[in-house]
C-alpha atoms as a PDB file:
ATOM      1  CA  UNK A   1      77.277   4.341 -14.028  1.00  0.00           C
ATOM      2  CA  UNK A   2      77.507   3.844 -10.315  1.00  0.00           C
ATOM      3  CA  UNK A   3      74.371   1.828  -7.924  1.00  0.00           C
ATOM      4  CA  UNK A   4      72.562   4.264  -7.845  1.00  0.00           C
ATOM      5  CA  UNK A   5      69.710   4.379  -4.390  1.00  0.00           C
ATOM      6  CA  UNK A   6      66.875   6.581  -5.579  1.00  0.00           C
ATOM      7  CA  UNK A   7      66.614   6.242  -9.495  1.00  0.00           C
ATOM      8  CA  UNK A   8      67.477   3.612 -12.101  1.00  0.00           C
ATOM      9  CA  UNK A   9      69.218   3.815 -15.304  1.00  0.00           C
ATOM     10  CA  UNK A  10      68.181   1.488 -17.927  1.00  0.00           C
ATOM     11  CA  UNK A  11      69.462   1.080 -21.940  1.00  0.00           C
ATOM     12  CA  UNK A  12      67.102   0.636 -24.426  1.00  0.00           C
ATOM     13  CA  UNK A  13      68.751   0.558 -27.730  1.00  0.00           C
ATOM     14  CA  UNK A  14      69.529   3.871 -28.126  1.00  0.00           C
ATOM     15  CA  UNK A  15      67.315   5.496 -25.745  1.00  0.00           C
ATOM     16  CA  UNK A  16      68.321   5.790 -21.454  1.00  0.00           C
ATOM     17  CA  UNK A  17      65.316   5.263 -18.956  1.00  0.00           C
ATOM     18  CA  UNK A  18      65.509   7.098 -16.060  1.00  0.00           C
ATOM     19  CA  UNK A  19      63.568   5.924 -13.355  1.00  0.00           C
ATOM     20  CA  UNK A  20      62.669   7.886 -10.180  1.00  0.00           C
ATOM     21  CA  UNK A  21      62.644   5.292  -8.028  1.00  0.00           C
ATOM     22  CA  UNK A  22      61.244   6.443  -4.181  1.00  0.00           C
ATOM     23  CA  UNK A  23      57.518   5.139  -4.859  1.00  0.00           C
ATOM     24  CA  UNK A  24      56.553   5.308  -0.866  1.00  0.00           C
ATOM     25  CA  UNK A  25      57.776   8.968  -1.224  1.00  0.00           C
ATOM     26  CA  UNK A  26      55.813   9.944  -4.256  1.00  0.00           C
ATOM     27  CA  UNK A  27      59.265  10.178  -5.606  1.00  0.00           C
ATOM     28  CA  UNK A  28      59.912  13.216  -4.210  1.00  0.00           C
ATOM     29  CA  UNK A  29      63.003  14.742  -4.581  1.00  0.00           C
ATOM     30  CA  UNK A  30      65.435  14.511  -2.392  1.00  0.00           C
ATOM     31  CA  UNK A  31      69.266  15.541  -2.172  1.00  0.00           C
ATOM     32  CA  UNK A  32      70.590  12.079  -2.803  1.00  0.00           C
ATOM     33  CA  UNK A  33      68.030  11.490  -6.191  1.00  0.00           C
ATOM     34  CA  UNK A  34      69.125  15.353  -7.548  1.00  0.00           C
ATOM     35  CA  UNK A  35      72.755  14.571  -6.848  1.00  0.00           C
ATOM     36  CA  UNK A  36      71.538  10.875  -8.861  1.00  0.00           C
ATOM     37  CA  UNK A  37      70.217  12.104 -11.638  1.00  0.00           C
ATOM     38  CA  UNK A  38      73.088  15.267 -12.076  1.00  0.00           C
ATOM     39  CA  UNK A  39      75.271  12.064 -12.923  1.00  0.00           C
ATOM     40  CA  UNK A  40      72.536  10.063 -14.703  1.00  0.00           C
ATOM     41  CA  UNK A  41      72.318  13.465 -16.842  1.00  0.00           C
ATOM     42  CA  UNK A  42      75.899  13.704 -17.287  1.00  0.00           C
ATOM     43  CA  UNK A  43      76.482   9.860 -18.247  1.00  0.00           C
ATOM     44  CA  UNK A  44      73.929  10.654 -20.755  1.00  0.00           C
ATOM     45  CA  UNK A  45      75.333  13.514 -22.132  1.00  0.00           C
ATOM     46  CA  UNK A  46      78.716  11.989 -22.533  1.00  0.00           C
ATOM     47  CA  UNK A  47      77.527   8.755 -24.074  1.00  0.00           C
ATOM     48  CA  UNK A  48      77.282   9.242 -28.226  1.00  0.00           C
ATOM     49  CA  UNK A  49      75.615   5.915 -28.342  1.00  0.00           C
ATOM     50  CA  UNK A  50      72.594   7.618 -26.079  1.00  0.00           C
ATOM     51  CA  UNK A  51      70.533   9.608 -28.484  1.00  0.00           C
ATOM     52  CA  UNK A  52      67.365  10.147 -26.373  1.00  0.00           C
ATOM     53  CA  UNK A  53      66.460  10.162 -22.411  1.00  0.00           C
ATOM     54  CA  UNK A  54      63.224   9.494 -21.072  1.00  0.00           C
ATOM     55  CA  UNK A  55      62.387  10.226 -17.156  1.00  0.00           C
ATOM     56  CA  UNK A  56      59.542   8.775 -15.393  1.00  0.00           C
ATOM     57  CA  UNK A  57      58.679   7.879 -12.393  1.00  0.00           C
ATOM     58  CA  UNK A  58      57.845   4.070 -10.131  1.00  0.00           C
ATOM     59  CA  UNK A  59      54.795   3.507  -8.272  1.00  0.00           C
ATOM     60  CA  UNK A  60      51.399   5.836  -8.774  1.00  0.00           C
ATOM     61  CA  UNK A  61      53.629   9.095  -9.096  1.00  0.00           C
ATOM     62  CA  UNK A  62      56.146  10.935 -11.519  1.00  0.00           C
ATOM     63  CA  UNK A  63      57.114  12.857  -9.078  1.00  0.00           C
ATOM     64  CA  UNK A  64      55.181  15.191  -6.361  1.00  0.00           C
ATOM     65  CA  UNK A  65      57.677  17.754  -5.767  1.00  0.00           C
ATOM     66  CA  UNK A  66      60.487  18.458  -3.460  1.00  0.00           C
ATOM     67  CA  UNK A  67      60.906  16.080  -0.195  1.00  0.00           C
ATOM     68  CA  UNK A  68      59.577  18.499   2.229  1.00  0.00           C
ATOM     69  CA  UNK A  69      61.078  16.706   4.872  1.00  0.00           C
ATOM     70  CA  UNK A  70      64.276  16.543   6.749  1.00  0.00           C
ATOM     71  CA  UNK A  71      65.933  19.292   4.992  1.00  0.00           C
ATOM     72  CA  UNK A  72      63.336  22.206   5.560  1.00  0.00           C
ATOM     73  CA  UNK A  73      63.036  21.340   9.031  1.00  0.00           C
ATOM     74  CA  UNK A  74      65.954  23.051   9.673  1.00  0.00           C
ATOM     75  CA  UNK A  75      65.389  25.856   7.326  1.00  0.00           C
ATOM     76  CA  UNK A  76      66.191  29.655   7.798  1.00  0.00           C
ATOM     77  CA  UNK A  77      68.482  28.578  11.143  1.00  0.00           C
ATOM     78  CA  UNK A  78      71.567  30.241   9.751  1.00  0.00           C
ATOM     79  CA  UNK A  79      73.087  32.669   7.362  1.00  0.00           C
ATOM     80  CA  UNK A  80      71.496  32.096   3.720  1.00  0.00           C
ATOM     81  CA  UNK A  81      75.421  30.527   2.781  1.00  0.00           C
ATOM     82  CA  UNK A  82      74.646  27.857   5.704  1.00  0.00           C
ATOM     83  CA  UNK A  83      70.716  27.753   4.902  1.00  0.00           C
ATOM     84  CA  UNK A  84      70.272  23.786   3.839  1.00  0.00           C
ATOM     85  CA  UNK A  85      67.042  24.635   2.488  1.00  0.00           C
ATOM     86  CA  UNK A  86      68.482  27.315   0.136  1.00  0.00           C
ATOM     87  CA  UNK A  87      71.694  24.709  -0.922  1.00  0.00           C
ATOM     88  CA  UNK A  88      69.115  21.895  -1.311  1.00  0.00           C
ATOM     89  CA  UNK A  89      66.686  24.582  -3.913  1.00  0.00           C
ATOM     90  CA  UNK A  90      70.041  25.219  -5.796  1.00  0.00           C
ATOM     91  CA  UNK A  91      70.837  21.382  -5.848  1.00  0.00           C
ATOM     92  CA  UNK A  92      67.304  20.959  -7.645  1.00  0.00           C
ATOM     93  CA  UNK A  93      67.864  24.318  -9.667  1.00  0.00           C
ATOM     94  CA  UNK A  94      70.742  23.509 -11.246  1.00  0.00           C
ATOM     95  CA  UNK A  95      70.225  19.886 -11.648  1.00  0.00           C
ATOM     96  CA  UNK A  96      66.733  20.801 -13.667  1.00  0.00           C
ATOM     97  CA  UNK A  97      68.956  23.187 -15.892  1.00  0.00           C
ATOM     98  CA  UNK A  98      70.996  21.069 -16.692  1.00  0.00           C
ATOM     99  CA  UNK A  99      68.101  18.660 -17.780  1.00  0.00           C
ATOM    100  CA  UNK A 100      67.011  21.351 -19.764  1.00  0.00           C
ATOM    101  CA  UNK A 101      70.292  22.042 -21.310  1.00  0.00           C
ATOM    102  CA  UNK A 102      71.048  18.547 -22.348  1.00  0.00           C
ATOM    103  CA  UNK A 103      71.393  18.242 -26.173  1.00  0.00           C
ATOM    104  CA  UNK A 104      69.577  15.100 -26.927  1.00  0.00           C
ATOM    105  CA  UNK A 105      65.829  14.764 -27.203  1.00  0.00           C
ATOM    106  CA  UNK A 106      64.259  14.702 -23.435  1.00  0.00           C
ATOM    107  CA  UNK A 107      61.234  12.969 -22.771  1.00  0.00           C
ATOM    108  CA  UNK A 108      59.050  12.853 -19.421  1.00  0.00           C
ATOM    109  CA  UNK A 109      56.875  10.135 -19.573  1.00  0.00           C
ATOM    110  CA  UNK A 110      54.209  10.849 -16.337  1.00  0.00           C
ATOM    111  CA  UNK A 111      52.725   7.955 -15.344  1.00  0.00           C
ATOM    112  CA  UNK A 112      51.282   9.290 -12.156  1.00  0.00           C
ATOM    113  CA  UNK A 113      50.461  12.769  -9.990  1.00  0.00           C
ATOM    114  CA  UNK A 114      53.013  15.370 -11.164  1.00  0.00           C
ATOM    115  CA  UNK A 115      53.597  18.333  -8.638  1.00  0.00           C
ATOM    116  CA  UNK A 116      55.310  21.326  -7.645  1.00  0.00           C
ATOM    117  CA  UNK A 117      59.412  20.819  -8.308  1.00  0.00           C
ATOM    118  CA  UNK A 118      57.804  17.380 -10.394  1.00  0.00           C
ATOM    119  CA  UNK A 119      55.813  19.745 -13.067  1.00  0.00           C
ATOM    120  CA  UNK A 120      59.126  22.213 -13.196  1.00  0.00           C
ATOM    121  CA  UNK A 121      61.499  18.891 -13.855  1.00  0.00           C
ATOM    122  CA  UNK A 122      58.547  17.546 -16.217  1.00  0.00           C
ATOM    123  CA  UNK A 123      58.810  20.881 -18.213  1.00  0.00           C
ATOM    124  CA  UNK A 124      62.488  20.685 -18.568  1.00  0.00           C
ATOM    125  CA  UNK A 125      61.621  18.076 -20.833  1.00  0.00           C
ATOM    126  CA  UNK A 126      61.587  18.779 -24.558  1.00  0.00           C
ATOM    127  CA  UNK A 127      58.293  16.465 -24.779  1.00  0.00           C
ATOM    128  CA  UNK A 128      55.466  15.562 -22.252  1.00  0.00           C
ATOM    129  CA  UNK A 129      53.606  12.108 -23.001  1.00  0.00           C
ATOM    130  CA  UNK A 130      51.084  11.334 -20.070  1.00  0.00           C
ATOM    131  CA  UNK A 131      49.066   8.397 -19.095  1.00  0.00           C
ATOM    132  CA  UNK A 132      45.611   9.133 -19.196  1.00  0.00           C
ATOM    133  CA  UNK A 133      45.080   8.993 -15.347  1.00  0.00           C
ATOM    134  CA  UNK A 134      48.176  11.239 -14.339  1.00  0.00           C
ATOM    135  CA  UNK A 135      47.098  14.528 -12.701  1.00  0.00           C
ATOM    136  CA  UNK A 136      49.056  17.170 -12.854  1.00  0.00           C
ATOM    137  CA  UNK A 137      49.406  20.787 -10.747  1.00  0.00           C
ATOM    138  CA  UNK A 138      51.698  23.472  -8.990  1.00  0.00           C
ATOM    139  CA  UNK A 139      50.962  22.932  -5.466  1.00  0.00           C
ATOM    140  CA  UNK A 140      53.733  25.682  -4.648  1.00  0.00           C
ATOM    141  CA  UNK A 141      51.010  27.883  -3.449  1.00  0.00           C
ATOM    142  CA  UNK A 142      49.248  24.836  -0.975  1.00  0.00           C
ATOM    143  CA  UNK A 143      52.454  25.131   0.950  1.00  0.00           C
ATOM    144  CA  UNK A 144      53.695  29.176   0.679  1.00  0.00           C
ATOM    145  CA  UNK A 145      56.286  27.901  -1.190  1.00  0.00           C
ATOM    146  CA  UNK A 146      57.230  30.165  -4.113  1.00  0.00           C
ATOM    147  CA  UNK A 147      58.398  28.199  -7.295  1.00  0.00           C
ATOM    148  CA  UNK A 148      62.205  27.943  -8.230  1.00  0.00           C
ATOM    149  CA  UNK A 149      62.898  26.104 -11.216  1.00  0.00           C
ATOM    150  CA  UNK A 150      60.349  27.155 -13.556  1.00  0.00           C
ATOM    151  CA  UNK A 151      56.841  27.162 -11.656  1.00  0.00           C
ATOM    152  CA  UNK A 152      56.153  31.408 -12.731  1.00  0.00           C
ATOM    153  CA  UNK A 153      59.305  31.347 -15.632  1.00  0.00           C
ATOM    154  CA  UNK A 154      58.426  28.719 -18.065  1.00  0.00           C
ATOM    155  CA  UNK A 155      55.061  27.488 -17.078  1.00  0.00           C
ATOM    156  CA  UNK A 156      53.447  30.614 -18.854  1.00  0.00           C
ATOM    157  CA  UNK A 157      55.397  30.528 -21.945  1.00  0.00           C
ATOM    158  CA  UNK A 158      53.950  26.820 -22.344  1.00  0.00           C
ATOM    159  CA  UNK A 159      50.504  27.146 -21.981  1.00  0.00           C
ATOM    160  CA  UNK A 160      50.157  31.069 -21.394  1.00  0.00           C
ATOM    161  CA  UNK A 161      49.724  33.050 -18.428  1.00  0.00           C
ATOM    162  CA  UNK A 162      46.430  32.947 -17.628  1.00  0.00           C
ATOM    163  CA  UNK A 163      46.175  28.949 -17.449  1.00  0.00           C
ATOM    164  CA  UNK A 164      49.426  29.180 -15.875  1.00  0.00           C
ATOM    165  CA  UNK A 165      48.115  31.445 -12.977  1.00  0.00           C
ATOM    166  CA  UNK A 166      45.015  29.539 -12.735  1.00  0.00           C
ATOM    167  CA  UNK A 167      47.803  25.846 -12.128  1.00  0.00           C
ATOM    168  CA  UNK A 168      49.724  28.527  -9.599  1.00  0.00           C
ATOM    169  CA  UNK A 169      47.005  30.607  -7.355  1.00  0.00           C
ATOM    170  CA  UNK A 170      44.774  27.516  -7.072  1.00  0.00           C
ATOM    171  CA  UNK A 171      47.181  24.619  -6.244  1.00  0.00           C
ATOM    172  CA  UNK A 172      44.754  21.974  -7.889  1.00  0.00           C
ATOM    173  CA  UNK A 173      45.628  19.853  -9.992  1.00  0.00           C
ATOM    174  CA  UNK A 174      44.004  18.775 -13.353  1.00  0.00           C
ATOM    175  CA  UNK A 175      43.829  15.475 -15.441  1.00  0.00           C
ATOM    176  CA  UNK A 176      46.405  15.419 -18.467  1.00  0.00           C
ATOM    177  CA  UNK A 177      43.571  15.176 -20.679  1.00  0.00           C
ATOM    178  CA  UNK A 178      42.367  18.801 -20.009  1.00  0.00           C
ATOM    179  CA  UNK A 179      46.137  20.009 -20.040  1.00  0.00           C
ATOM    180  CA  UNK A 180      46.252  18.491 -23.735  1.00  0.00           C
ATOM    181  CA  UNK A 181      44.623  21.318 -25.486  1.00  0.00           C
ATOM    182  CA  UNK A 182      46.621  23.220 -24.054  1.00  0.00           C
ATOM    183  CA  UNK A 183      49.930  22.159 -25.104  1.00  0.00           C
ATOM    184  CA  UNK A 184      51.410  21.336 -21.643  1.00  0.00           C
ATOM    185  CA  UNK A 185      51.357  17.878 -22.703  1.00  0.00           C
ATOM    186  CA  UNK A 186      52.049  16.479 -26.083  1.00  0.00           C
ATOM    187  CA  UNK A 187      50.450  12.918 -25.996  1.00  0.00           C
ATOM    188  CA  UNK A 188      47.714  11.095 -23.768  1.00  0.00           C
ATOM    189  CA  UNK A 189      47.778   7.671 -23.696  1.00  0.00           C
ATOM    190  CA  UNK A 190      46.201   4.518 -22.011  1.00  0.00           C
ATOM    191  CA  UNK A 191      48.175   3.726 -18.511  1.00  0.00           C
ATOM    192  CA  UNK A 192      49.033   0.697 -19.379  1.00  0.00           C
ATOM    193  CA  UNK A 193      50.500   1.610 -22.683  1.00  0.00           C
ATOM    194  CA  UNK A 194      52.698   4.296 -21.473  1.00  0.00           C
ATOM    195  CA  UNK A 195      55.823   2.743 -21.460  1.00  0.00           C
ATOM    196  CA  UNK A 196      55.794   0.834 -24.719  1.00  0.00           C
ATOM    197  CA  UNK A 197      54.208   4.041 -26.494  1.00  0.00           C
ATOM    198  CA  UNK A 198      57.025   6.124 -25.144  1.00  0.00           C
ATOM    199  CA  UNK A 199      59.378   3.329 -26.221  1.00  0.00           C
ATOM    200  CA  UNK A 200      58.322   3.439 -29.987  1.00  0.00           C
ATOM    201  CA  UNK A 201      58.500   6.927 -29.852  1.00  0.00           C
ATOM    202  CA  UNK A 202      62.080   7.334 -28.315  1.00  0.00           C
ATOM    203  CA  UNK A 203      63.039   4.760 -30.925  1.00  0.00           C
ATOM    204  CA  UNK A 204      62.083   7.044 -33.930  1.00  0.00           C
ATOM    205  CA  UNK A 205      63.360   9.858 -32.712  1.00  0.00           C
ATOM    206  CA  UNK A 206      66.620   8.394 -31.790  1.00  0.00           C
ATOM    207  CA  UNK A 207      66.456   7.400 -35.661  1.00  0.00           C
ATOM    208  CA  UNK A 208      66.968  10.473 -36.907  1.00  0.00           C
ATOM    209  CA  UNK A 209      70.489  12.173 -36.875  1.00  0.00           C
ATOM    210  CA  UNK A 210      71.597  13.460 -33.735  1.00  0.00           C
ATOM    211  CA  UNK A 211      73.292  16.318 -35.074  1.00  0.00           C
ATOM    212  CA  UNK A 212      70.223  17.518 -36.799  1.00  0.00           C
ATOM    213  CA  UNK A 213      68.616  17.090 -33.463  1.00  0.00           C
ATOM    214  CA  UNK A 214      71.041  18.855 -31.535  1.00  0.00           C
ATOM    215  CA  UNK A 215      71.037  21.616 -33.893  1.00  0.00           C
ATOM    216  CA  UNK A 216      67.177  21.831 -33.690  1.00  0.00           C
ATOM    217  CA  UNK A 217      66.895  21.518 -30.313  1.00  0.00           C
ATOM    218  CA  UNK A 218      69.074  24.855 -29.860  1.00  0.00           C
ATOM    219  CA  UNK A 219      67.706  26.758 -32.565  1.00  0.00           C
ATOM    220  CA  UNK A 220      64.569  26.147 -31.390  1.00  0.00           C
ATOM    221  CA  UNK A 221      65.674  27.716 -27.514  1.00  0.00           C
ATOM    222  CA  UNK A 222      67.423  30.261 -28.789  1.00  0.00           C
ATOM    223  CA  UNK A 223      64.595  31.586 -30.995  1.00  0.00           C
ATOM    224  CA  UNK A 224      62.366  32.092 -28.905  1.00  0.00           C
ATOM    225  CA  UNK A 225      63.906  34.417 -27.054  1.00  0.00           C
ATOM    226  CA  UNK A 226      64.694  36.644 -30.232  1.00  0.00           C
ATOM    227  CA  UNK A 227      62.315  38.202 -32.830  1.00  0.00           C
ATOM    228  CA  UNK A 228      61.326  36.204 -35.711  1.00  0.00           C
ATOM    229  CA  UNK A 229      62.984  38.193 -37.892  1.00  0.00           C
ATOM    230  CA  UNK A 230      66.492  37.294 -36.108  1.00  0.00           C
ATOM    231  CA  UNK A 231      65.295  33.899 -35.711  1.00  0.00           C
ATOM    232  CA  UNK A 232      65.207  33.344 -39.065  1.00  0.00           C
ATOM    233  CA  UNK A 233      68.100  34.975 -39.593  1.00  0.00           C
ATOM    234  CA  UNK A 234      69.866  32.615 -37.153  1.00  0.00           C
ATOM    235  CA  UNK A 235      67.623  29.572 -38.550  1.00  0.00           C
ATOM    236  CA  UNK A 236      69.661  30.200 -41.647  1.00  0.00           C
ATOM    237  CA  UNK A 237      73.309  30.874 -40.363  1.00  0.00           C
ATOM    238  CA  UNK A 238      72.254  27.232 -38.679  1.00  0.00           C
ATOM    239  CA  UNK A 239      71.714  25.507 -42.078  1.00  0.00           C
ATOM    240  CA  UNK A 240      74.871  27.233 -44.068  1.00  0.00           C
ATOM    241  CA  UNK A 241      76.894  25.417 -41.282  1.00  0.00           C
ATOM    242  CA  UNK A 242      74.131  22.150 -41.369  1.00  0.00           C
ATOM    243  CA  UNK A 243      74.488  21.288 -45.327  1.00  0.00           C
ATOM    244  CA  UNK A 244      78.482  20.673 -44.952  1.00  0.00           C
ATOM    245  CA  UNK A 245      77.785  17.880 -42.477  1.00  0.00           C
ATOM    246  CA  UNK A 246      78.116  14.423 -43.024  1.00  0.00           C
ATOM    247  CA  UNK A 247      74.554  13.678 -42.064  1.00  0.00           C
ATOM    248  CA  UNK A 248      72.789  16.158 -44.208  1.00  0.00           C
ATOM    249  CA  UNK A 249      75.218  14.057 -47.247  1.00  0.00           C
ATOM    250  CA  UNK A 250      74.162  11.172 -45.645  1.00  0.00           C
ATOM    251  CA  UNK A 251      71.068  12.033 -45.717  1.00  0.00           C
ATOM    252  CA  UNK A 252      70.024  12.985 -49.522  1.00  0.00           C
ATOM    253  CA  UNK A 253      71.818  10.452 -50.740  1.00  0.00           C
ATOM    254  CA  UNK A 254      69.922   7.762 -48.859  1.00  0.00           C
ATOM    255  CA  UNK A 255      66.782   9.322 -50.114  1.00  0.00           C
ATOM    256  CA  UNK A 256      68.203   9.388 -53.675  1.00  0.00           C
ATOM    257  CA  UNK A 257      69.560   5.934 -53.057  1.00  0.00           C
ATOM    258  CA  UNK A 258      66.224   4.603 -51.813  1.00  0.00           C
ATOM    259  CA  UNK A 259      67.890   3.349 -48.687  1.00  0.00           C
ATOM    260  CA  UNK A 260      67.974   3.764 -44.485  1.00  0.00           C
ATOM    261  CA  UNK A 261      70.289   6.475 -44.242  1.00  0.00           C
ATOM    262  CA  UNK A 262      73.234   6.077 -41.782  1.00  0.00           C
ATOM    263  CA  UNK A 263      73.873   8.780 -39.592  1.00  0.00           C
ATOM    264  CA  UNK A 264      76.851   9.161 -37.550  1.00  0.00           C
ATOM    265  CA  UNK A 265      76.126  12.906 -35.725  1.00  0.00           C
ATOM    266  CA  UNK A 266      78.320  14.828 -37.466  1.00  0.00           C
END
């Protein structure tokens, strides 16, 4: 991968660390870290030896939200084709779909206040561990701002509309402890244990086989946005086409065998 100037991209066995790396701007994001971490994404994506990204942030933030500066300054000055706040809201649209489309296990580890355009990237994530003193909130609302990457589209469907308006009208924000219960967040840990819990997590996940993973991951998307009755229908068109592959095989027999199965991801 390129230098990159406001993240870094670390190996870690089989697991990529992304680091947003702008700590004196909350790491905010700006044009140059969503145009960053579309290629981090991508590299990702691309790599088979990558089975499972975590994103979190440097400094006392994960991230707090779009860089309000510099590019809405000029906001609203031309034609919505020439607007360079609209192009910079579709640079951090697209780049948090495609976060959310990636098919390998996402993590967001928060180790700090996560706002605004930083909860929407956080939630793009497939799991949420926190450390115990990140806070977490909207903030769209503090600013007139009206979410567009998931603030009113997927905050709801994690932890139901009526929390999700509360995070949305009242702009606070609230410890990860509280947000816990309510499935926001999947894990709460000591801050100084963050990283190395996240670490032994990504490892065991990246154990498993990645098509199995893969396959999961999509099901799981995809259902929920049918009945149950044609997501289990799908569920089982999923395994007729699962129990041919080589790491289903791979799999029984290592658990006949008595053995660390092998997978390959295929």
């Amino acid at each position: 991968m390129q230098a990159t100037t406001a993240l870094r991209f670390e190996r870690r066995g089989a697991t990529a660390w992304i680091t947003l790396d702008r700590p004196e701007a909350m790491n905010a994001l700006s044009e140059t870290m969503c145009s960053e971490l579309l290629a981090a994404i991508a590299q990702v994506e691309h790599e088979p030896d990558i089975r499972v990204l975590v994103l979190t942030g440097a400094g006392r933030a994960f991230c707090a939200g779009a860089d309000l500066k510099g590019v809405f300054e000029n906001a609203g000055a031309g034609p919505a084709a020439d607007d360079p706040m609209s192009a910079f809201l579709d640079l951090i649209a697209g780049m948090i779909e495609r976060l959310r489309g990636l098919p390998k296990p996402t993590i967001a580890a928060l180790n700090g206040l996560t706002m605004a355009g930083g909860l929407e990237l956080a939630m793009a994530c497939d799991l949420i561990v926190a450390a115990d003193s990140a806070r977490i909130g909207d903030a769209h609302a503090n600013f007139g701002v009206f979410p567009g990457a998931g603030g009113t589209a997927v905050l709801p469907r994690r932890i139901g509309p009526t929390a999700a308006k509360y995070l949305l009208f009242a702009g606070d924000t609230q410890s990860a402890a509280e947000l816990l219960p309510l499935g926001l967040v999947n894990r709460v840990v000591p801050d100084a244990e963050l990283v190395a819990e996240v670490d032994k997590l990504a490892t065991r996940i990246a154990s498993k086989s990645p098509l199995v993973l893969r396959r999961m991951k999509q099901a799981v998307t995809d259902g929920l946005e049918q009945p149950q009755a044609a997501a289990l229908r799908l569920e089982r068109l999923v395994l007729d086409a699962h129990r041919h592959s080589h790491d289903m095989r791979e799999g029984l027999a290592a658990f006949v065998g008595k053995r660390k199965p092998e997978f390959k991801g295929y």
